[in-house]
PDB file of N, CA and C in Angstrom:
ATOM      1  N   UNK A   1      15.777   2.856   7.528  1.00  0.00           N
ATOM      2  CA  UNK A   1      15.562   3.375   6.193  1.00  0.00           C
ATOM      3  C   UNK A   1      14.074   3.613   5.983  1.00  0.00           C
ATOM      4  N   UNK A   2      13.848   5.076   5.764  1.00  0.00           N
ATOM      5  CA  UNK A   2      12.404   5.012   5.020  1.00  0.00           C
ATOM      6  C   UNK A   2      12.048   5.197   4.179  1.00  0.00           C
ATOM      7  N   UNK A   3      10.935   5.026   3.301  1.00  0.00           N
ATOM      8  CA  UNK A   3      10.526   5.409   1.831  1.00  0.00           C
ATOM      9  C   UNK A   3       9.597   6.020   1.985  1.00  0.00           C
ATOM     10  N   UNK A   4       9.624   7.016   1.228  1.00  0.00           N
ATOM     11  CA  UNK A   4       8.400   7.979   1.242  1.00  0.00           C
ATOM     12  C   UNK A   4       7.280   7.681   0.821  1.00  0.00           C
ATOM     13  N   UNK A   5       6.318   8.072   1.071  1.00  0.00           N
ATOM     14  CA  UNK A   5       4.462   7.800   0.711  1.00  0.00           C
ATOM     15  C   UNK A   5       4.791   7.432  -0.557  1.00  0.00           C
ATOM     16  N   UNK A   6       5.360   8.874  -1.248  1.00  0.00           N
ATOM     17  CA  UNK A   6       4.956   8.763  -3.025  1.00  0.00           C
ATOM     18  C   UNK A   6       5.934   7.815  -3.622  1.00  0.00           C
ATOM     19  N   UNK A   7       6.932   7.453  -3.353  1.00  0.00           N
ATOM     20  CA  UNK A   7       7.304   6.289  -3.793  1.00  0.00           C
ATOM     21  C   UNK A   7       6.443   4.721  -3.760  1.00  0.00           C
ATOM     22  N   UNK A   8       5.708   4.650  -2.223  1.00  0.00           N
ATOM     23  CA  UNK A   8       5.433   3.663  -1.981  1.00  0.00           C
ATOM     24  C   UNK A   8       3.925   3.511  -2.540  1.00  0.00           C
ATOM     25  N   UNK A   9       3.316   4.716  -3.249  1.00  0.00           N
ATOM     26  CA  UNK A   9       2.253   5.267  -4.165  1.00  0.00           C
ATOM     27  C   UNK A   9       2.541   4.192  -5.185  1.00  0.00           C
ATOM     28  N   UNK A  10       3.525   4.782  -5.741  1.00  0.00           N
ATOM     29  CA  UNK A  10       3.992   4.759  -7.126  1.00  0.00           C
ATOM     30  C   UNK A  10       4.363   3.438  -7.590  1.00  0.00           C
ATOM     31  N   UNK A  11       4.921   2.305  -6.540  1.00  0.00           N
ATOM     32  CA  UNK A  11       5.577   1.125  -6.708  1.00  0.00           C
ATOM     33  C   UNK A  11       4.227   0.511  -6.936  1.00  0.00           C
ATOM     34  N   UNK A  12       3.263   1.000  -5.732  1.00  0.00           N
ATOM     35  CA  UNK A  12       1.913  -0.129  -5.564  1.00  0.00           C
ATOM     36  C   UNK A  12       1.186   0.420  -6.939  1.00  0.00           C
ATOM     37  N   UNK A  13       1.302   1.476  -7.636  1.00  0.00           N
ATOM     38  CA  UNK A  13       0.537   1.431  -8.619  1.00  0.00           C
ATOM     39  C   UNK A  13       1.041   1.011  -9.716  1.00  0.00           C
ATOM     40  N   UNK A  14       2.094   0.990  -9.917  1.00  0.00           N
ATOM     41  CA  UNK A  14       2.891  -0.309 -11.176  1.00  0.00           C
ATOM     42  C   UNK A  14       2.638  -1.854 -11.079  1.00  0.00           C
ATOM     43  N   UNK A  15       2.563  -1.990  -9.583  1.00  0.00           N
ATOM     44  CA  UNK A  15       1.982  -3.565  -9.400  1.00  0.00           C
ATOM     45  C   UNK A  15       0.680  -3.729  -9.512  1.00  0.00           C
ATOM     46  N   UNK A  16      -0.196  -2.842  -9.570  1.00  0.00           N
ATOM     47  CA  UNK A  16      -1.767  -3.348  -9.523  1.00  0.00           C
ATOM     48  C   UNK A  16      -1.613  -3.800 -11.317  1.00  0.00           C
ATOM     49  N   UNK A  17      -0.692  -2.107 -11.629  1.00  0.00           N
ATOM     50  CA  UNK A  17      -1.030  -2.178 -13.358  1.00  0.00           C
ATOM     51  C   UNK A  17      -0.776  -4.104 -14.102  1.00  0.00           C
ATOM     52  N   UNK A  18       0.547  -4.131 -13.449  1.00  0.00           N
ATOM     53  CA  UNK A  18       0.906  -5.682 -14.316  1.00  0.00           C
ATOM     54  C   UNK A  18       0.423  -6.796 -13.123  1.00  0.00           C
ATOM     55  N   UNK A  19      -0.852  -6.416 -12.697  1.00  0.00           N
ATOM     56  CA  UNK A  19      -1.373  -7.496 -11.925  1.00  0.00           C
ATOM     57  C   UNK A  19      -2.360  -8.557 -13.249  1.00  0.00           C
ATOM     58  N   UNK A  20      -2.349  -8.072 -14.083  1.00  0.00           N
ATOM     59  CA  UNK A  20      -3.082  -8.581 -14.809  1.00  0.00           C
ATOM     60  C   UNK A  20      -2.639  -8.965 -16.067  1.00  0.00           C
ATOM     61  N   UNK A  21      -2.922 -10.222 -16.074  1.00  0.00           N
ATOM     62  CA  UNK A  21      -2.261 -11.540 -17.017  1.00  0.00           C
ATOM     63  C   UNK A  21      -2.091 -10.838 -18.232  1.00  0.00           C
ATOM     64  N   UNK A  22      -3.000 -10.862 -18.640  1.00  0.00           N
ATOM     65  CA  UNK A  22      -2.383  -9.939 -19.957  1.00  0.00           C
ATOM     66  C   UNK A  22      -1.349  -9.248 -19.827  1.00  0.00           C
ATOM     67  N   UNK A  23      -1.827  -8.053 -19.008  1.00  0.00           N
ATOM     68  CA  UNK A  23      -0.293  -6.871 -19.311  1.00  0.00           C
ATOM     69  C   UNK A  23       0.957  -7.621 -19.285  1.00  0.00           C
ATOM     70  N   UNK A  24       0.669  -8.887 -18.461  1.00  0.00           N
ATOM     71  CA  UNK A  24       2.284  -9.412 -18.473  1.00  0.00           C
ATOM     72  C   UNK A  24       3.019 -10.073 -19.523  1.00  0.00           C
ATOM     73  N   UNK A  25       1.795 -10.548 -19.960  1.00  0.00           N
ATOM     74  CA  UNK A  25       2.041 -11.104 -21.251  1.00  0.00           C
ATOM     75  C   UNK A  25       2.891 -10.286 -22.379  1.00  0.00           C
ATOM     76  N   UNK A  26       1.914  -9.369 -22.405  1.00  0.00           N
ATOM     77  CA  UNK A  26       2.850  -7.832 -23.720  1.00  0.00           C
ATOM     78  C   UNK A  26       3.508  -7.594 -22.939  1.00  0.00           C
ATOM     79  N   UNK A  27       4.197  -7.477 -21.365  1.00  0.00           N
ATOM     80  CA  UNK A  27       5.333  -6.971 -21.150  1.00  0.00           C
ATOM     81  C   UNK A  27       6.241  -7.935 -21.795  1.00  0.00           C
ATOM     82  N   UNK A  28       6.198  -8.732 -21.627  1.00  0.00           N
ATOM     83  CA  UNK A  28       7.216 -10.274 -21.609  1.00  0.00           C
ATOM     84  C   UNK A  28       7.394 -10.271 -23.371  1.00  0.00           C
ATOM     85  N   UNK A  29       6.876  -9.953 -24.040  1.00  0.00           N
ATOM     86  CA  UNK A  29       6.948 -10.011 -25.603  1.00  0.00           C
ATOM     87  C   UNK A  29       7.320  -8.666 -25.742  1.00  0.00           C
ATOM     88  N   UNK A  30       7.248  -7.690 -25.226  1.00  0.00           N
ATOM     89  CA  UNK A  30       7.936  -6.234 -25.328  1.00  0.00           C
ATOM     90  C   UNK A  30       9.480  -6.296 -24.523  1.00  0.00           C
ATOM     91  N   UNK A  31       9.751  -7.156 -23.543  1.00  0.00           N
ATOM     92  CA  UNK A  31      11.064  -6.801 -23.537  1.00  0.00           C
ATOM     93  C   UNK A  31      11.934  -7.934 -24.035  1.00  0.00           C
ATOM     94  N   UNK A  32      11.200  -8.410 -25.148  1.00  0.00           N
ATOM     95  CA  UNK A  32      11.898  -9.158 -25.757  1.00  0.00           C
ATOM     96  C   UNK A  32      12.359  -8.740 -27.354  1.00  0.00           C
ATOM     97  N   UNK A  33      11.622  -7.573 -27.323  1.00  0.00           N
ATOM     98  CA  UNK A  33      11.725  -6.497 -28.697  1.00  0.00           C
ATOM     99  C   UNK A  33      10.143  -5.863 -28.880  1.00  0.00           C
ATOM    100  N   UNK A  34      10.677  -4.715 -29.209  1.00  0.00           N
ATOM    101  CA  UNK A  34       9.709  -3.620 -29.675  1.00  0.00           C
ATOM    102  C   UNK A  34       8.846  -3.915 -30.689  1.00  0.00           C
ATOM    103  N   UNK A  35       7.719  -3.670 -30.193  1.00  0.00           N
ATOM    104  CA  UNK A  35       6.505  -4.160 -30.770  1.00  0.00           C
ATOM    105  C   UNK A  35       5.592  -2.999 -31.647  1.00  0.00           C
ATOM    106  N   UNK A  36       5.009  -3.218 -32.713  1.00  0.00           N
ATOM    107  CA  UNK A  36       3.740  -2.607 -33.228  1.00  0.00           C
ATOM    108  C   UNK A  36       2.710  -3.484 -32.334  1.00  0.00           C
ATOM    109  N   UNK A  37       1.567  -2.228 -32.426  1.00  0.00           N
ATOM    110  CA  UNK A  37       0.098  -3.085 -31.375  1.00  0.00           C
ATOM    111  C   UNK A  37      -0.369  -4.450 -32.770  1.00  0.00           C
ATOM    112  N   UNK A  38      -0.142  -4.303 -33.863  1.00  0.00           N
ATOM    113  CA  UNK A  38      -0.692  -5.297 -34.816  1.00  0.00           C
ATOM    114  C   UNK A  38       0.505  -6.685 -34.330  1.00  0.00           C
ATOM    115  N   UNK A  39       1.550  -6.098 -34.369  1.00  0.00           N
ATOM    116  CA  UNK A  39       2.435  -7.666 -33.958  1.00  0.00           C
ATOM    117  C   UNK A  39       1.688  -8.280 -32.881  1.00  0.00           C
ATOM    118  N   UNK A  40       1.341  -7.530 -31.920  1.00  0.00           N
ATOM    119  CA  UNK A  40       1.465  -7.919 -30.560  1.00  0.00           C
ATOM    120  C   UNK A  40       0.200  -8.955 -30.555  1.00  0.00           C
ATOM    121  N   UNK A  41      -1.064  -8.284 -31.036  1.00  0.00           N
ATOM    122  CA  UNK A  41      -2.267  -8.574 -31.082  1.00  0.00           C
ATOM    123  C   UNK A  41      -2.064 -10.417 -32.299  1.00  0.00           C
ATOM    124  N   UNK A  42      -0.763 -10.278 -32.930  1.00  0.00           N
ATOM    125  CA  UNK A  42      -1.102 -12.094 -33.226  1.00  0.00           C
ATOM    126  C   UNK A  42       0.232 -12.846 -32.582  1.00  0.00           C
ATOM    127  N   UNK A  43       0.721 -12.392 -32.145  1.00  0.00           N
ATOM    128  CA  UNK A  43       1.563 -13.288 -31.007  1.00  0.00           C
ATOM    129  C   UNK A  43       0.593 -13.731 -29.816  1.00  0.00           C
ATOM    130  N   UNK A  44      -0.228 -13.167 -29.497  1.00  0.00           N
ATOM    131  CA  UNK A  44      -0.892 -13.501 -28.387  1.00  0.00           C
ATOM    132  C   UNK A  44      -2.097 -13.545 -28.408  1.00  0.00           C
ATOM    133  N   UNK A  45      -2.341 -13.505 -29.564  1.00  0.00           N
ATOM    134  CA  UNK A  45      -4.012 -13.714 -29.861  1.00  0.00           C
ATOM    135  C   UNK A  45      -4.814 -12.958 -28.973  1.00  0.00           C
ATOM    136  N   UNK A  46      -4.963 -11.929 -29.350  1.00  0.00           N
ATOM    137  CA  UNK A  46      -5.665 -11.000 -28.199  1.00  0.00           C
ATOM    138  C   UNK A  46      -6.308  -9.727 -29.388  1.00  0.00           C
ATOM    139  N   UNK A  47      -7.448  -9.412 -29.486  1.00  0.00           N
ATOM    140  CA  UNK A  47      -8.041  -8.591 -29.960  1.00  0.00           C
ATOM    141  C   UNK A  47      -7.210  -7.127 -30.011  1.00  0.00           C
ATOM    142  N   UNK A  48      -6.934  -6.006 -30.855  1.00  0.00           N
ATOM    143  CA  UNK A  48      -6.475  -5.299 -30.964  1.00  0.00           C
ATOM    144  C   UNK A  48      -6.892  -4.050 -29.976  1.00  0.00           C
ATOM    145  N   UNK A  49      -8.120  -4.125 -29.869  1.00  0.00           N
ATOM    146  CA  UNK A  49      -8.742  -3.321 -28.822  1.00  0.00           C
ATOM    147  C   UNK A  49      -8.568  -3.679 -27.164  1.00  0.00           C
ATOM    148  N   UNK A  50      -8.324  -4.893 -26.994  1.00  0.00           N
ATOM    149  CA  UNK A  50      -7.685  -5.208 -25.764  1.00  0.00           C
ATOM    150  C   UNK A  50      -6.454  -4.764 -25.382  1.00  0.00           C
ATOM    151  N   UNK A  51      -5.392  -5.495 -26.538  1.00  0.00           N
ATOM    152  CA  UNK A  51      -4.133  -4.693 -26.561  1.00  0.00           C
ATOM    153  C   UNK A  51      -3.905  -3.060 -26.413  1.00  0.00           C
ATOM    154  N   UNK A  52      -4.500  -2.217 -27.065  1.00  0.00           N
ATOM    155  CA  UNK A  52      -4.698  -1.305 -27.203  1.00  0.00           C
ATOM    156  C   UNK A  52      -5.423  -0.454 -25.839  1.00  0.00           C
ATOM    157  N   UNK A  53      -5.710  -1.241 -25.121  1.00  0.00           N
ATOM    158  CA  UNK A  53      -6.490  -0.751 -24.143  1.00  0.00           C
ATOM    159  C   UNK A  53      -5.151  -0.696 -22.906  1.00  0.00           C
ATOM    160  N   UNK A  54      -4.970  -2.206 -23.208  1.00  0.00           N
ATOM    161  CA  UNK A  54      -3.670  -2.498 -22.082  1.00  0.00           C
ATOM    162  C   UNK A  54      -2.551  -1.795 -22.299  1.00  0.00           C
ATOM    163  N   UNK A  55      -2.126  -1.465 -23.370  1.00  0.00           N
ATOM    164  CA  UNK A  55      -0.767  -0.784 -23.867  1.00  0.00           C
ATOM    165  C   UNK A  55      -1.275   0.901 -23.168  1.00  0.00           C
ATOM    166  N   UNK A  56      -2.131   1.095 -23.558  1.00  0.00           N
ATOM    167  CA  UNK A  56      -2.678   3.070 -23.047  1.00  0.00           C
ATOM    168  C   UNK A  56      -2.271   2.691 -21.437  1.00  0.00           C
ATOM    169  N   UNK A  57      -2.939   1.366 -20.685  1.00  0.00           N
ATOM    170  CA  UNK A  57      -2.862   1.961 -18.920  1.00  0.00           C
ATOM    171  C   UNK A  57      -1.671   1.684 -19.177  1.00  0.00           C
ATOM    172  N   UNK A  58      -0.746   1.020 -19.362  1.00  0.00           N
ATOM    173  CA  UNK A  58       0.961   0.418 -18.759  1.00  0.00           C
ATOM    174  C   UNK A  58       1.821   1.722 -19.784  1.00  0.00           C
ATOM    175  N   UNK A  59       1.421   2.451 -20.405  1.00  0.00           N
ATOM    176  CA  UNK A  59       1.691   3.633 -21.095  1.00  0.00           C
ATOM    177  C   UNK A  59       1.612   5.041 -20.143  1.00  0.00           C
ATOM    178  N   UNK A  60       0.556   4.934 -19.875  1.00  0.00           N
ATOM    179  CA  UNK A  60       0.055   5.993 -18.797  1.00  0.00           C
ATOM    180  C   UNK A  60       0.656   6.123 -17.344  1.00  0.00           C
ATOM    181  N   UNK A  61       0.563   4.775 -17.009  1.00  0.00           N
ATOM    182  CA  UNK A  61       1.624   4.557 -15.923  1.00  0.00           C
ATOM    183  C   UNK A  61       3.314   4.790 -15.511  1.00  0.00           C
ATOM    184  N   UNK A  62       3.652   4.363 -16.988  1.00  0.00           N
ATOM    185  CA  UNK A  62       5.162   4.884 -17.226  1.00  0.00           C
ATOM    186  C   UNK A  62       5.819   3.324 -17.328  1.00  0.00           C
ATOM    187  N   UNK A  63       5.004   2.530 -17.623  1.00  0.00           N
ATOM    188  CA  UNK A  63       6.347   1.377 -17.703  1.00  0.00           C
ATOM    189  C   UNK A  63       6.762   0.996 -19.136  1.00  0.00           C
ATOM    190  N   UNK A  64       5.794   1.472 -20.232  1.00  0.00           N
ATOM    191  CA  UNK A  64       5.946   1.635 -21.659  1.00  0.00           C
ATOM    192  C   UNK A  64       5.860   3.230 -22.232  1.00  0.00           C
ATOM    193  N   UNK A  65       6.591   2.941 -23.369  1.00  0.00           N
ATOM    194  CA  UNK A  65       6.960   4.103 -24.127  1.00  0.00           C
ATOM    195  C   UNK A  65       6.414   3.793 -25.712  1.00  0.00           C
ATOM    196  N   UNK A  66       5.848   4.999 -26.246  1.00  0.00           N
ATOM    197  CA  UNK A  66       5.179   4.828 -27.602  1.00  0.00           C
ATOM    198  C   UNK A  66       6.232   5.437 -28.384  1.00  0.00           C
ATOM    199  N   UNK A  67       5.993   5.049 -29.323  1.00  0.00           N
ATOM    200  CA  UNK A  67       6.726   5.975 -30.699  1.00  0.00           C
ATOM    201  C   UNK A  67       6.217   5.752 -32.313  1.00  0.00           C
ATOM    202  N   UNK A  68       5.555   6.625 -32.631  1.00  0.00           N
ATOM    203  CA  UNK A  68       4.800   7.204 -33.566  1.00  0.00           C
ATOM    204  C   UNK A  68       5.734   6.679 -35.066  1.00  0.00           C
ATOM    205  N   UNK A  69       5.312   5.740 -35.588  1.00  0.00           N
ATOM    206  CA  UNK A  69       5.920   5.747 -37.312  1.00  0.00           C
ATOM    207  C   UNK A  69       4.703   5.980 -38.115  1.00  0.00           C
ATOM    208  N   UNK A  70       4.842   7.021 -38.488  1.00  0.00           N
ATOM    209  CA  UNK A  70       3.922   7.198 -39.783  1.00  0.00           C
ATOM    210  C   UNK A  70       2.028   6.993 -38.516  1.00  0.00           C
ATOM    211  N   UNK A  71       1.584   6.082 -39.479  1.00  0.00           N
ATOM    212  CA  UNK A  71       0.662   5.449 -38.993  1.00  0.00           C
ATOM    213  C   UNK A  71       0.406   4.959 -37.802  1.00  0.00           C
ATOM    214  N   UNK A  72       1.742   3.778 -37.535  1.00  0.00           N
ATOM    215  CA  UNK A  72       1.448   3.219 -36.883  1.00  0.00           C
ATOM    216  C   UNK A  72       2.562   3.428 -35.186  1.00  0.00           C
ATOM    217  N   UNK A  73       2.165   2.750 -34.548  1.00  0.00           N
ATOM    218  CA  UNK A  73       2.755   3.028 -33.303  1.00  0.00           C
ATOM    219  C   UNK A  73       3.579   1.945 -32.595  1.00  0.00           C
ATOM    220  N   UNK A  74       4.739   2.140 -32.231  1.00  0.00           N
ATOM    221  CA  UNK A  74       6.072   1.025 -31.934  1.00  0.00           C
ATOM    222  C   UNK A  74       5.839   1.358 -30.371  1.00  0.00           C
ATOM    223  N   UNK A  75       5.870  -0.020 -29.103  1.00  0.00           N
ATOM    224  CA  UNK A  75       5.970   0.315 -27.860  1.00  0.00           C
ATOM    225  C   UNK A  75       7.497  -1.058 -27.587  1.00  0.00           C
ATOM    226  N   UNK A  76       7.875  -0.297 -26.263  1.00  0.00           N
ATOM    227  CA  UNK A  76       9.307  -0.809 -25.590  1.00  0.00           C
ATOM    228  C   UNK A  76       9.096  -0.825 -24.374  1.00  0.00           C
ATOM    229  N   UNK A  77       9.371  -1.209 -23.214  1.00  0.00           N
ATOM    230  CA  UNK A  77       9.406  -0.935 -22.229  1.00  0.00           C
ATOM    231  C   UNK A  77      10.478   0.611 -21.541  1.00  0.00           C
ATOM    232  N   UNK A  78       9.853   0.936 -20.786  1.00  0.00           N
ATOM    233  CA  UNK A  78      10.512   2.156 -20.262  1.00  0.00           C
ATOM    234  C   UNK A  78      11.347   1.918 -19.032  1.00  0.00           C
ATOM    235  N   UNK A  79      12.666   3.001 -19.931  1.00  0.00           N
ATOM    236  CA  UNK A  79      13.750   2.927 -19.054  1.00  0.00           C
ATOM    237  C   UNK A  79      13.919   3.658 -17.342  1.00  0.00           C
ATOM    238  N   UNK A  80      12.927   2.847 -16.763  1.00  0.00           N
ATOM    239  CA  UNK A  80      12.343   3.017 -15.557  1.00  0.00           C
ATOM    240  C   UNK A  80      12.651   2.068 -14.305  1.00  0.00           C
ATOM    241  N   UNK A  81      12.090   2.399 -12.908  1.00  0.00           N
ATOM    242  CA  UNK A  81      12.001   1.317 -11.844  1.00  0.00           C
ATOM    243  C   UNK A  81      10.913   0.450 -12.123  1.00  0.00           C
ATOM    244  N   UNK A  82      10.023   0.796 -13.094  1.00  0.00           N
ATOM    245  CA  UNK A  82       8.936  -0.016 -13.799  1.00  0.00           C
ATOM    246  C   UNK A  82       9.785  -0.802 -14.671  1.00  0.00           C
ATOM    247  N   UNK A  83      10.582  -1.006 -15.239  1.00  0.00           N
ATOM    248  CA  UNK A  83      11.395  -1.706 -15.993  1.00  0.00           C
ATOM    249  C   UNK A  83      11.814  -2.914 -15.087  1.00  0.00           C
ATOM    250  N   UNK A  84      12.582  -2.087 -14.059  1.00  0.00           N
ATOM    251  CA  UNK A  84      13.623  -3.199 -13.000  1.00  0.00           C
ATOM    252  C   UNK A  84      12.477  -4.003 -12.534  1.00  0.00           C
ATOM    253  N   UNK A  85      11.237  -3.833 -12.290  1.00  0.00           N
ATOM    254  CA  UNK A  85      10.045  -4.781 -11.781  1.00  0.00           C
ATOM    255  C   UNK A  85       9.918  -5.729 -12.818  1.00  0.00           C
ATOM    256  N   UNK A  86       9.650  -5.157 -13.790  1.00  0.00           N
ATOM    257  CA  UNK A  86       9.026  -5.834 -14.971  1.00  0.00           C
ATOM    258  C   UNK A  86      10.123  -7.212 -15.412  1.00  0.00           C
ATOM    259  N   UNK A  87      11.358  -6.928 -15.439  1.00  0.00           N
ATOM    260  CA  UNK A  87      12.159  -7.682 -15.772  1.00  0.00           C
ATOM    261  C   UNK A  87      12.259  -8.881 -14.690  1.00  0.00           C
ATOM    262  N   UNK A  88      12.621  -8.760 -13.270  1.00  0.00           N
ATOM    263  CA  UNK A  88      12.273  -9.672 -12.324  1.00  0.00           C
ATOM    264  C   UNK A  88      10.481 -10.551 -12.486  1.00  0.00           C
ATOM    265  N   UNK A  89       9.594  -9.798 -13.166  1.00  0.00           N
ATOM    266  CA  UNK A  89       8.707 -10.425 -13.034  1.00  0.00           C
ATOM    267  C   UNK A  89       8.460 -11.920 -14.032  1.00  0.00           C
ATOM    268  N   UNK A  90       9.259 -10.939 -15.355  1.00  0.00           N
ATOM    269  CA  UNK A  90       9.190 -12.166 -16.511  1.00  0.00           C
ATOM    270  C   UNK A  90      10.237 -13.134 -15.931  1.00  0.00           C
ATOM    271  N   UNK A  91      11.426 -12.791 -15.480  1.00  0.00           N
ATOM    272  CA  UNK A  91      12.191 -13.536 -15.183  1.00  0.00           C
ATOM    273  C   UNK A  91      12.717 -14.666 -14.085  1.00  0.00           C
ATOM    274  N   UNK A  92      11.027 -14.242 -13.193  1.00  0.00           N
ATOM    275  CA  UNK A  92      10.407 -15.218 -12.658  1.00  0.00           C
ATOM    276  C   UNK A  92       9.486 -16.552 -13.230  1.00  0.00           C
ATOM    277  N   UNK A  93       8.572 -15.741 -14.111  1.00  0.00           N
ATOM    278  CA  UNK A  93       7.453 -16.478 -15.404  1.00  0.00           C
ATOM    279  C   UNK A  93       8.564 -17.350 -15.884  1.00  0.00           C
ATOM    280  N   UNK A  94       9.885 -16.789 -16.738  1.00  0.00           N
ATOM    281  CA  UNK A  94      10.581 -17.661 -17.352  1.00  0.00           C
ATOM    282  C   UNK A  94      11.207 -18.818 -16.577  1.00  0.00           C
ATOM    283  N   UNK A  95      11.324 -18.552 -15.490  1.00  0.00           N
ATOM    284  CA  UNK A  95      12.465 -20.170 -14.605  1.00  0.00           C
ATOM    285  C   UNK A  95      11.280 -21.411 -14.097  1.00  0.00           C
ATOM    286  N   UNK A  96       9.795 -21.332 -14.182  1.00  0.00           N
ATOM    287  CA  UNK A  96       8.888 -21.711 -13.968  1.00  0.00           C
ATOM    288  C   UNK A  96       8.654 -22.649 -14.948  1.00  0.00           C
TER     289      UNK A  96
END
């Protein structure tokens, strides 16, 4: 069986993205329900501009999805192979 380059692109660049504690953090509170960046930023005590920073790369990447209310902006995780990672990852964090 082989996998092609751009797959094997694409996997390693979803893992660098949630290599970092944070992102995992808002993943793990995003697939636990859909978040505004203001929720997120006092569940986890994290500056809004951090959040905001982290939500744009894991956005950009494709493992979150935005959606525009009014003002403000609702993120979910995306119904992706970035998803199927993401979920094994918390659901590693969680049996720990």
């Amino acid at each position: 069986m082989s996998i092609e380059r751009e797959k094997i692109d694409q996997i390693a660049g979803i893992l660098r993205v949630l290599g970092h504690p944070d992102r995992l953090r808002i993943l793990a509170c995003l697939m636990k329900d859909s978040c505004f960046v203001k929720d997120l930023c006092s569940r986890l005590d994290l500056p809004q501009s951090t959040v905001s920073q982290h939500l744009r790369v894991m956005t950009d990447r494709g493992i979150l999805i935005s959606v525009r209310d009014g003002v403000k902006v609702c993120y979910h995780p995306a119904d992706s192979f970035a998803k199927t990672i993401a979920e094994l990852i918390v659901a590693i964090c969680e049996t720990e």
